[in-house]
N, C-alpha and C. Protein backbone atom coordinates (compact mmCIF):
# COMPACT_ATOMS: atom_id res chain seq x y z
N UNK A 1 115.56 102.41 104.58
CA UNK A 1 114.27 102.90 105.03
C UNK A 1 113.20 101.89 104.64
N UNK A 2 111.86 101.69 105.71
CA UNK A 2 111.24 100.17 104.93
C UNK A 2 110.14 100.99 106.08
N UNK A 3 108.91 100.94 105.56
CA UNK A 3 107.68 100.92 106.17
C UNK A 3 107.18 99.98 106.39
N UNK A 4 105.93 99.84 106.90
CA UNK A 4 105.08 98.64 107.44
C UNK A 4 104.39 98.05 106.12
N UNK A 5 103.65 97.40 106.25
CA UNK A 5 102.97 96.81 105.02
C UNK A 5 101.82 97.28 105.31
N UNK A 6 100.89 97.57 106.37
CA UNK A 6 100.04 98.61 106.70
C UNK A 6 100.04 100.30 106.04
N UNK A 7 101.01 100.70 106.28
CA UNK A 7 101.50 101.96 105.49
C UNK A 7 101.44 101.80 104.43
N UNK A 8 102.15 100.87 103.56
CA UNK A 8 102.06 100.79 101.78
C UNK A 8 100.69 100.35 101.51
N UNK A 9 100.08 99.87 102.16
CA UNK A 9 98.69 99.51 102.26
C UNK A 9 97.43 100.83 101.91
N UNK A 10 98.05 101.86 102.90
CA UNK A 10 97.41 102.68 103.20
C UNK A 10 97.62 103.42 102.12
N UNK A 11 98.94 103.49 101.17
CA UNK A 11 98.84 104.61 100.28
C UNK A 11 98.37 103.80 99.10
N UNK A 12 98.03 102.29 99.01
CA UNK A 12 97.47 101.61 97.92
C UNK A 12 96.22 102.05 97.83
N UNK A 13 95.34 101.86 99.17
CA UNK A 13 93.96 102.25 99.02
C UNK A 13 93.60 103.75 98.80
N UNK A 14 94.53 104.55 98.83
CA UNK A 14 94.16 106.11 98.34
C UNK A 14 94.44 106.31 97.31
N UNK A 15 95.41 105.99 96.67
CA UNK A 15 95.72 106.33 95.27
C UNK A 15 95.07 105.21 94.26
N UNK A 16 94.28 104.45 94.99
CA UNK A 16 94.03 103.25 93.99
C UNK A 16 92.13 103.76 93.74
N UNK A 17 91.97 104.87 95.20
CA UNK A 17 90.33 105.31 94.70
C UNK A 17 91.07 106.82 93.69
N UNK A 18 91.80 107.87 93.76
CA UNK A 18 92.49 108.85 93.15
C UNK A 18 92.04 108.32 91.83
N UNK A 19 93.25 107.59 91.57
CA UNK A 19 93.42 106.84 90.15
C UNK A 19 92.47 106.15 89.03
N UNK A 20 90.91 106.30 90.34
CA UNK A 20 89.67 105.37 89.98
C UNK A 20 90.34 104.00 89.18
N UNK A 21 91.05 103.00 90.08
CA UNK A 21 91.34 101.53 90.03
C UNK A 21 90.82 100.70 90.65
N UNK A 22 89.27 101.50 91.41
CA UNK A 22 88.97 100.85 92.08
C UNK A 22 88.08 99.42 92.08
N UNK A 23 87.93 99.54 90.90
CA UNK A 23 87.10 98.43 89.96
C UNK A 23 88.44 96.93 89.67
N UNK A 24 89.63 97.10 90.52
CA UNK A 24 90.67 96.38 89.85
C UNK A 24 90.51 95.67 91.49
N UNK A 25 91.33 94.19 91.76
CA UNK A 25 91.46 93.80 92.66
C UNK A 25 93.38 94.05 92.89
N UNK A 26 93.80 94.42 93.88
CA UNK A 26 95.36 94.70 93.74
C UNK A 26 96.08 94.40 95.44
N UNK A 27 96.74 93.01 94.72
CA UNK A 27 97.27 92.02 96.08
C UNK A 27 98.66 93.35 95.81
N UNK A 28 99.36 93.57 97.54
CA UNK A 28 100.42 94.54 97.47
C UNK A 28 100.76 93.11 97.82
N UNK A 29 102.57 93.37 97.49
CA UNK A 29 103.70 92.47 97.65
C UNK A 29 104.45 93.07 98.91
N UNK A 30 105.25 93.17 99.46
CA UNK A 30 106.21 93.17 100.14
C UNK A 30 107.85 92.54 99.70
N UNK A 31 108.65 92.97 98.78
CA UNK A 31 109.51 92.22 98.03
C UNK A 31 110.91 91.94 99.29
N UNK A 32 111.32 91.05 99.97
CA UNK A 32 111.73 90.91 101.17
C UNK A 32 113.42 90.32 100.45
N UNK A 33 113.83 90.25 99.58
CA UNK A 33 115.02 90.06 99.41
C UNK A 33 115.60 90.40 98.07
N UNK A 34 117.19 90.49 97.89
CA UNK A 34 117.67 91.16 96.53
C UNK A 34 117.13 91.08 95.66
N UNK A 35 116.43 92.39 95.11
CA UNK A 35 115.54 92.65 93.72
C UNK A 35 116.58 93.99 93.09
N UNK A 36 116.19 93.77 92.17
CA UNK A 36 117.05 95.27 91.78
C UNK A 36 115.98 95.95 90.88
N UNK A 37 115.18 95.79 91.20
CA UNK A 37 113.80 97.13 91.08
C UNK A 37 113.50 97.59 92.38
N UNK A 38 112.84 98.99 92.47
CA UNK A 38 112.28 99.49 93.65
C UNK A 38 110.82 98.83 93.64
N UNK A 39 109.65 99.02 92.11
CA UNK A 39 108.61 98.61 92.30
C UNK A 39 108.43 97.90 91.07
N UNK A 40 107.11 97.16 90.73
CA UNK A 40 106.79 96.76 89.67
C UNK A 40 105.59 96.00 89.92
N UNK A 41 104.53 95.87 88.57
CA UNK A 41 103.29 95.22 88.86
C UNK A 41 103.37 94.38 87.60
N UNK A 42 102.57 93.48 87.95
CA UNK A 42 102.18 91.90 86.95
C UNK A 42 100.38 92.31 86.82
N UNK A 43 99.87 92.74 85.52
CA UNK A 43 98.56 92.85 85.28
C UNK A 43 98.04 91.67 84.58
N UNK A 44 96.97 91.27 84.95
CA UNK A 44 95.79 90.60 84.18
C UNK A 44 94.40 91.16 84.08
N UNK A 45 94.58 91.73 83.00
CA UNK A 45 93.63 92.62 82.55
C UNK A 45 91.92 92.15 82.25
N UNK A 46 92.19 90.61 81.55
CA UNK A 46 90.94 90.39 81.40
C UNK A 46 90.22 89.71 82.65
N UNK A 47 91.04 89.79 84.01
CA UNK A 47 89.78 89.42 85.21
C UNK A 47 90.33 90.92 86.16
N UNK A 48 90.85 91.98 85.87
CA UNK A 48 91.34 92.88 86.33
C UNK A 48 91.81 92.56 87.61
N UNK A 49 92.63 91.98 87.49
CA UNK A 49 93.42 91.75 88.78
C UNK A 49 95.12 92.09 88.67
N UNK A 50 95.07 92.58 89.25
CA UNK A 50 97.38 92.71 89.88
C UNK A 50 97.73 92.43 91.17
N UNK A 51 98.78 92.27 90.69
CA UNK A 51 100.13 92.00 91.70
C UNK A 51 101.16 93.42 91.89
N UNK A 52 100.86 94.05 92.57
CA UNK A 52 101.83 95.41 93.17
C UNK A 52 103.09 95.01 94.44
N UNK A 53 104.33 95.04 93.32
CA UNK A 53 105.04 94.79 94.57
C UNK A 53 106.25 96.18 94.58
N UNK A 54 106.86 95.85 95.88
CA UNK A 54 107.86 96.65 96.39
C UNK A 54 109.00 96.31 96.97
N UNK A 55 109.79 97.32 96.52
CA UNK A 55 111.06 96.55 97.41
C UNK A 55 111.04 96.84 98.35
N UNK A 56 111.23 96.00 99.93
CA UNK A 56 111.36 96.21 100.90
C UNK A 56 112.62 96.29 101.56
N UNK A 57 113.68 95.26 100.60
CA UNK A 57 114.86 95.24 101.00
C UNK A 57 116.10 95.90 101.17
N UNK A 58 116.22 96.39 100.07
CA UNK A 58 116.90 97.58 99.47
C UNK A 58 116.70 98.13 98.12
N UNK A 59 115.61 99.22 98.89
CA UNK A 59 114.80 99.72 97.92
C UNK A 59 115.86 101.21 97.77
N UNK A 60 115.52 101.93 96.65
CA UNK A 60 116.46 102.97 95.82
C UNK A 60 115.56 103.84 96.38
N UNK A 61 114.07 103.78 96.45
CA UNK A 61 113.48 105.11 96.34
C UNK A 61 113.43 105.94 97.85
N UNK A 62 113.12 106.65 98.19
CA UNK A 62 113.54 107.13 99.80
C UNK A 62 111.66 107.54 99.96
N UNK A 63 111.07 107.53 98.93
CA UNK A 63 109.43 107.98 98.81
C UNK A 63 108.39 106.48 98.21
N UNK A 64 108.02 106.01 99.47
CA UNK A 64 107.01 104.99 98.90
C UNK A 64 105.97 104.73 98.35
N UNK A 65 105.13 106.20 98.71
CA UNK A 65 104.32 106.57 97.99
C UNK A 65 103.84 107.04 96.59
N UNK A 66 105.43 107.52 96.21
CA UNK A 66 105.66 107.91 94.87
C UNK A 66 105.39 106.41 94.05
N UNK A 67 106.66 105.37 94.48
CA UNK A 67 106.85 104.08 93.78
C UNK A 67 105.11 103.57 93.82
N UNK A 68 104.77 103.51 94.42
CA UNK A 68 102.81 103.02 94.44
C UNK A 68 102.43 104.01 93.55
N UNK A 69 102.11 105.33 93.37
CA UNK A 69 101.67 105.88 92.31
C UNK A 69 102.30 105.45 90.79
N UNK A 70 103.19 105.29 91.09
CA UNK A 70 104.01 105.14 89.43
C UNK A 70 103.68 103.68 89.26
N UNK A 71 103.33 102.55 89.99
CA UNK A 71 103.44 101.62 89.40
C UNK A 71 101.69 101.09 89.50
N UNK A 72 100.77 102.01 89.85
CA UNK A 72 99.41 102.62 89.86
C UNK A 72 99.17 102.72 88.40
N UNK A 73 99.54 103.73 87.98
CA UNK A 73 99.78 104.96 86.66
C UNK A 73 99.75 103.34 85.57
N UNK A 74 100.84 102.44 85.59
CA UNK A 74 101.21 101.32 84.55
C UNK A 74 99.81 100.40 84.78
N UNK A 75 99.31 100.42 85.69
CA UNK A 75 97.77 99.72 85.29
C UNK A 75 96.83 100.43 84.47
N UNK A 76 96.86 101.48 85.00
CA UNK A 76 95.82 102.91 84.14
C UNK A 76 96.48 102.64 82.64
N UNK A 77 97.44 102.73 82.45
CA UNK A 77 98.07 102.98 81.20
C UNK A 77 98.03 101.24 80.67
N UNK A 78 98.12 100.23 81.26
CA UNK A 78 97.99 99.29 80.62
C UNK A 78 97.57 98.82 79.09
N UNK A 79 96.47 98.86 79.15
CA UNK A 79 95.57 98.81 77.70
C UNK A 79 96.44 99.67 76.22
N UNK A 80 96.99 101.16 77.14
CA UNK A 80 97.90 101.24 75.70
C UNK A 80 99.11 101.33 75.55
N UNK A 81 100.06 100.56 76.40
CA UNK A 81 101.12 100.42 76.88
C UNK A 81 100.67 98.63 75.85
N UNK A 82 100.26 97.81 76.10
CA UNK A 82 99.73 96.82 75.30
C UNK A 82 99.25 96.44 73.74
N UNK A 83 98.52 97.63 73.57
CA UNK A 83 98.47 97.82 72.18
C UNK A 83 99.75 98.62 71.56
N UNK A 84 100.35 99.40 72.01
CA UNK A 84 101.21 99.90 70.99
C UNK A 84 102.64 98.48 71.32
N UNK A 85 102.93 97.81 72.08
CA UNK A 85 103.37 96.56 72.05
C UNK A 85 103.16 95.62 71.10
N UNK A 86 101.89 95.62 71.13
CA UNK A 86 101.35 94.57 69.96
C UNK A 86 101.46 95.40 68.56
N UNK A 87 101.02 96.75 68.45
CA UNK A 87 101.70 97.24 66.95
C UNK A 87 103.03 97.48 66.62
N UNK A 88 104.18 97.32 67.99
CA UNK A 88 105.04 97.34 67.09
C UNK A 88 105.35 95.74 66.84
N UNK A 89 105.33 94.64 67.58
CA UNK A 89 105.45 93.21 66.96
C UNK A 89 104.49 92.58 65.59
N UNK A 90 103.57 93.74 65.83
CA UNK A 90 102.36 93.11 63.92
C UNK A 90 103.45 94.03 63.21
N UNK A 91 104.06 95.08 63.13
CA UNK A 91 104.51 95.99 62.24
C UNK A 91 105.83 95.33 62.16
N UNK A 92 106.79 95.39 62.84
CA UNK A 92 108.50 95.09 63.14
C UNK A 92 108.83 93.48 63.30
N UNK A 93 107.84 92.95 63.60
CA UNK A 93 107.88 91.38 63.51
C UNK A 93 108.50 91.11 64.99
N UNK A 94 108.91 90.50 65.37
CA UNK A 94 109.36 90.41 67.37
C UNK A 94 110.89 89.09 67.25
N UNK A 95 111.36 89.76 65.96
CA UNK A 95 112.93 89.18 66.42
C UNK A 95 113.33 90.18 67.20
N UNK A 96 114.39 89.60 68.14
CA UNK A 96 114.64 90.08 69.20
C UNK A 96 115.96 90.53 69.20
N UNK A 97 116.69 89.84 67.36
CA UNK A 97 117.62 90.65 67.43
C UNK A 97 118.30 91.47 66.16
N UNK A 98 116.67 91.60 65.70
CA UNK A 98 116.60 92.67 64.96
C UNK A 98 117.02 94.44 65.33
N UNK A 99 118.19 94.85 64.75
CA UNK A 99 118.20 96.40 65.24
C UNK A 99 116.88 97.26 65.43
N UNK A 100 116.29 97.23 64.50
CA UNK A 100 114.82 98.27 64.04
C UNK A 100 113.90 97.91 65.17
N UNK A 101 114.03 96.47 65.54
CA UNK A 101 112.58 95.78 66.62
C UNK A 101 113.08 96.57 67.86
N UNK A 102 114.72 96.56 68.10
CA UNK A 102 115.34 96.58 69.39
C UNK A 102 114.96 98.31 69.65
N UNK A 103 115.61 99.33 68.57
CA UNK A 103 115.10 100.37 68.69
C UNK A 103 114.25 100.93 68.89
N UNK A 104 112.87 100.78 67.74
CA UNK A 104 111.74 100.82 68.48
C UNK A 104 111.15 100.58 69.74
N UNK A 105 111.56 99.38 70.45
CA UNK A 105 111.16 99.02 71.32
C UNK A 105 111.41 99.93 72.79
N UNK A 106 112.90 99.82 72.36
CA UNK A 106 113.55 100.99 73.28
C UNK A 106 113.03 102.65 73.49
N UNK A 107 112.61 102.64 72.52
CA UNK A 107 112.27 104.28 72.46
C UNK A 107 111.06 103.81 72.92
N UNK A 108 109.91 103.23 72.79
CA UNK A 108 108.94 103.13 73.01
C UNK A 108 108.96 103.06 74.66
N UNK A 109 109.62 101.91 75.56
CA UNK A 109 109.69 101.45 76.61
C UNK A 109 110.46 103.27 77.53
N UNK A 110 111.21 103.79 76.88
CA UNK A 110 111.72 105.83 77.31
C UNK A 110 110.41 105.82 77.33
N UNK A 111 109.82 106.27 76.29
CA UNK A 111 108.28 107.17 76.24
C UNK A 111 107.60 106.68 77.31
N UNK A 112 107.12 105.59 77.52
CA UNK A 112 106.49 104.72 78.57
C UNK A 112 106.56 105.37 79.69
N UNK A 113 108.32 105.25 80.01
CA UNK A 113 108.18 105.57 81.62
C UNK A 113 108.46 106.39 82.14
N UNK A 114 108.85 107.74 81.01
CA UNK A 114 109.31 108.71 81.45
C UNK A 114 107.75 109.54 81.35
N UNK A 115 106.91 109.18 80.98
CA UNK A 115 105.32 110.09 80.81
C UNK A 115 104.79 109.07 82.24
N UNK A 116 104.94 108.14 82.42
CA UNK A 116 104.26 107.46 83.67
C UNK A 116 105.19 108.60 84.83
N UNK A 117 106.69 108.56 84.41
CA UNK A 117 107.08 109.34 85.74
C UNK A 117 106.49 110.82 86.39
N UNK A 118 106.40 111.67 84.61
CA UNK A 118 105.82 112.71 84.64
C UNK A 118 104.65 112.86 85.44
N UNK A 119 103.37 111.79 85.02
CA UNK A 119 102.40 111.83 85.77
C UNK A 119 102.52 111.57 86.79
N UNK A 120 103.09 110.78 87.91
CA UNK A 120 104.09 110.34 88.66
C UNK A 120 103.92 111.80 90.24
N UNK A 121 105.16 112.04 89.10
CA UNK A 121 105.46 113.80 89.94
C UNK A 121 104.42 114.38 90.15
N UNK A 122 103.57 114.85 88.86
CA UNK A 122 102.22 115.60 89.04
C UNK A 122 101.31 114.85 90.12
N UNK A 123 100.74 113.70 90.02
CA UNK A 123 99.82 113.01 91.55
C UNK A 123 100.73 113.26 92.42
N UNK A 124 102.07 112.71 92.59
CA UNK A 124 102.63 113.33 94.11
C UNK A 124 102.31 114.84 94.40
N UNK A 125 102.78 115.76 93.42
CA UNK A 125 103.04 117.32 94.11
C UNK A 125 101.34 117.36 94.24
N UNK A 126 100.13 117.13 93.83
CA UNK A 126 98.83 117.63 93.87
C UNK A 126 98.11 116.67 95.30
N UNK A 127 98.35 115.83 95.67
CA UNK A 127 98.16 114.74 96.69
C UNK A 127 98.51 113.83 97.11
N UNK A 128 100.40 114.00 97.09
CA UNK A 128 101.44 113.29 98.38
C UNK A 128 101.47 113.71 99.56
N UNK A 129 101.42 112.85 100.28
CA UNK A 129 101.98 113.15 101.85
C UNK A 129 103.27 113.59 102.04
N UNK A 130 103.98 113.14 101.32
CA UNK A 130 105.60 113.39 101.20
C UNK A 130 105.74 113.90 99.74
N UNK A 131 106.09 114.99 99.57
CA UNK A 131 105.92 115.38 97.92
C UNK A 131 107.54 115.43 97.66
N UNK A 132 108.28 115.01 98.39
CA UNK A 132 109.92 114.78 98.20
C UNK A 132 109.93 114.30 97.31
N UNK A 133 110.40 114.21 95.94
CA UNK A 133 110.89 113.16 94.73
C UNK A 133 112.03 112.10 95.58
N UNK A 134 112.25 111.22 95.13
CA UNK A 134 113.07 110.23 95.36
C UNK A 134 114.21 110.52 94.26
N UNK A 135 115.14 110.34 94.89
CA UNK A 135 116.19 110.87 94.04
C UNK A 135 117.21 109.45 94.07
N UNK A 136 116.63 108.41 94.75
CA UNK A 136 117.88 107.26 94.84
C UNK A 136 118.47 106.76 93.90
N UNK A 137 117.74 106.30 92.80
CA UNK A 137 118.48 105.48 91.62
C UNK A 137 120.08 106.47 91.38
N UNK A 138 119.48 107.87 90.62
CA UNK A 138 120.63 108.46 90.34
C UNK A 138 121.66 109.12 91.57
N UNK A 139 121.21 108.73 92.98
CA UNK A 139 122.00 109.04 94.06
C UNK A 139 123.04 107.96 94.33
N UNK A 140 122.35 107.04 93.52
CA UNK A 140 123.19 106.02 93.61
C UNK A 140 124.62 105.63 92.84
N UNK A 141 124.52 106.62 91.33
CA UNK A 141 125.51 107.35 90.64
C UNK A 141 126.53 107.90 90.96
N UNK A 142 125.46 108.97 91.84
CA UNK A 142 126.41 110.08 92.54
C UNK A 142 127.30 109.43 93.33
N UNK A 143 126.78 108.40 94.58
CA UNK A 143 127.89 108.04 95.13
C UNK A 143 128.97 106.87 94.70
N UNK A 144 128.40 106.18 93.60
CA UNK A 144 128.99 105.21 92.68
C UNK A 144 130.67 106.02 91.99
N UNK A 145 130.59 107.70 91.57
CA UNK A 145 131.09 108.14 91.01
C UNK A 145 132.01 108.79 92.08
N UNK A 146 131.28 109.17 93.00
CA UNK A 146 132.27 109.82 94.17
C UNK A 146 133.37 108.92 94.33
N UNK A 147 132.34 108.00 94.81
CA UNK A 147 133.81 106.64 95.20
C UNK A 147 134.86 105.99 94.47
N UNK A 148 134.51 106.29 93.15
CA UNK A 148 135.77 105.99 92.07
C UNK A 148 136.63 107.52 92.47
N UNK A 149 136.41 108.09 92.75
CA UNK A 149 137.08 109.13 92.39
C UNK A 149 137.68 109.30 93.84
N UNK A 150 137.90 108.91 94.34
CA UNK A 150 138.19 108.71 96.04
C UNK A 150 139.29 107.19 96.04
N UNK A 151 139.11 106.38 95.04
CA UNK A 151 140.58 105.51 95.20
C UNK A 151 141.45 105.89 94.53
């Protein structure tokens, strides 16, 4: 499934006044070959500018609008998605293969995106066009698991 770049366009500029981001400048991507993310953004905070991209190719999510809100949400959240980054590398030090750095980090990076998803759901069900959740990543399980179980 792949929309226009007009369309992802269209749900950038609504959720980007929603979200009040509108003070941010935000180039959309079009991600046109094997990525193995659905979405993701590159922030620069101190001239407020991003990079919002998408997979176009073979994207997981079946809801495009969702993936633009959620990766919306990680600009909003930036600033403390950043600082608690930076407190755990002043606190834990940033070896990388330290257990304690790795853990923390991990739990931190859960918390992250499972409260971005939360909010996520909530902007879709209150003002999606399509309030369908995307169910691909773990559909992708499902049929990952079917098919073992089928040779």
């Amino acid at each position: 499934m792949s929309l226009p770049k007009e369309e992802l366009q269209k749900y950038l500029d609504k959720w980007q006044d929603i979200l009040r981001l509108r003070d941010w400048d935000i180039k959309l991507i079009c991600v046109d070959k094997k990525w193995r993310k659905t979405g993701d953004v590159k922030v620069d905070r101190d001239d407020k500018k991003a990079v919002l991209m998408i997979n176009a190719f073979n994207p997981t999510s079946e809801n495009f609008e969702e993936t633009i809100i959620h990766e919306l949400l990680h600009i909003k959240l930036w600033d403390m998605d950043q600082m608690l980054e930076n407190f755990l590398n002043s606190s834990l030090g940033k070896n990388q293969g330290d257990p304690g750095y790795q853990f923390a980090l991990r739990q931190f990076m859960v918390l992250l995106e499972s409260t971005v998803e939360d909010l996520t759901k909530s902007f879709l069900h209150l003002g999606g066009e399509n309030k369908e959740l995307s169910f691909g990543r773990v559909q992708q399980l499902v049929e990952k698991e079917l098919g073992k179980g089928k040779s």
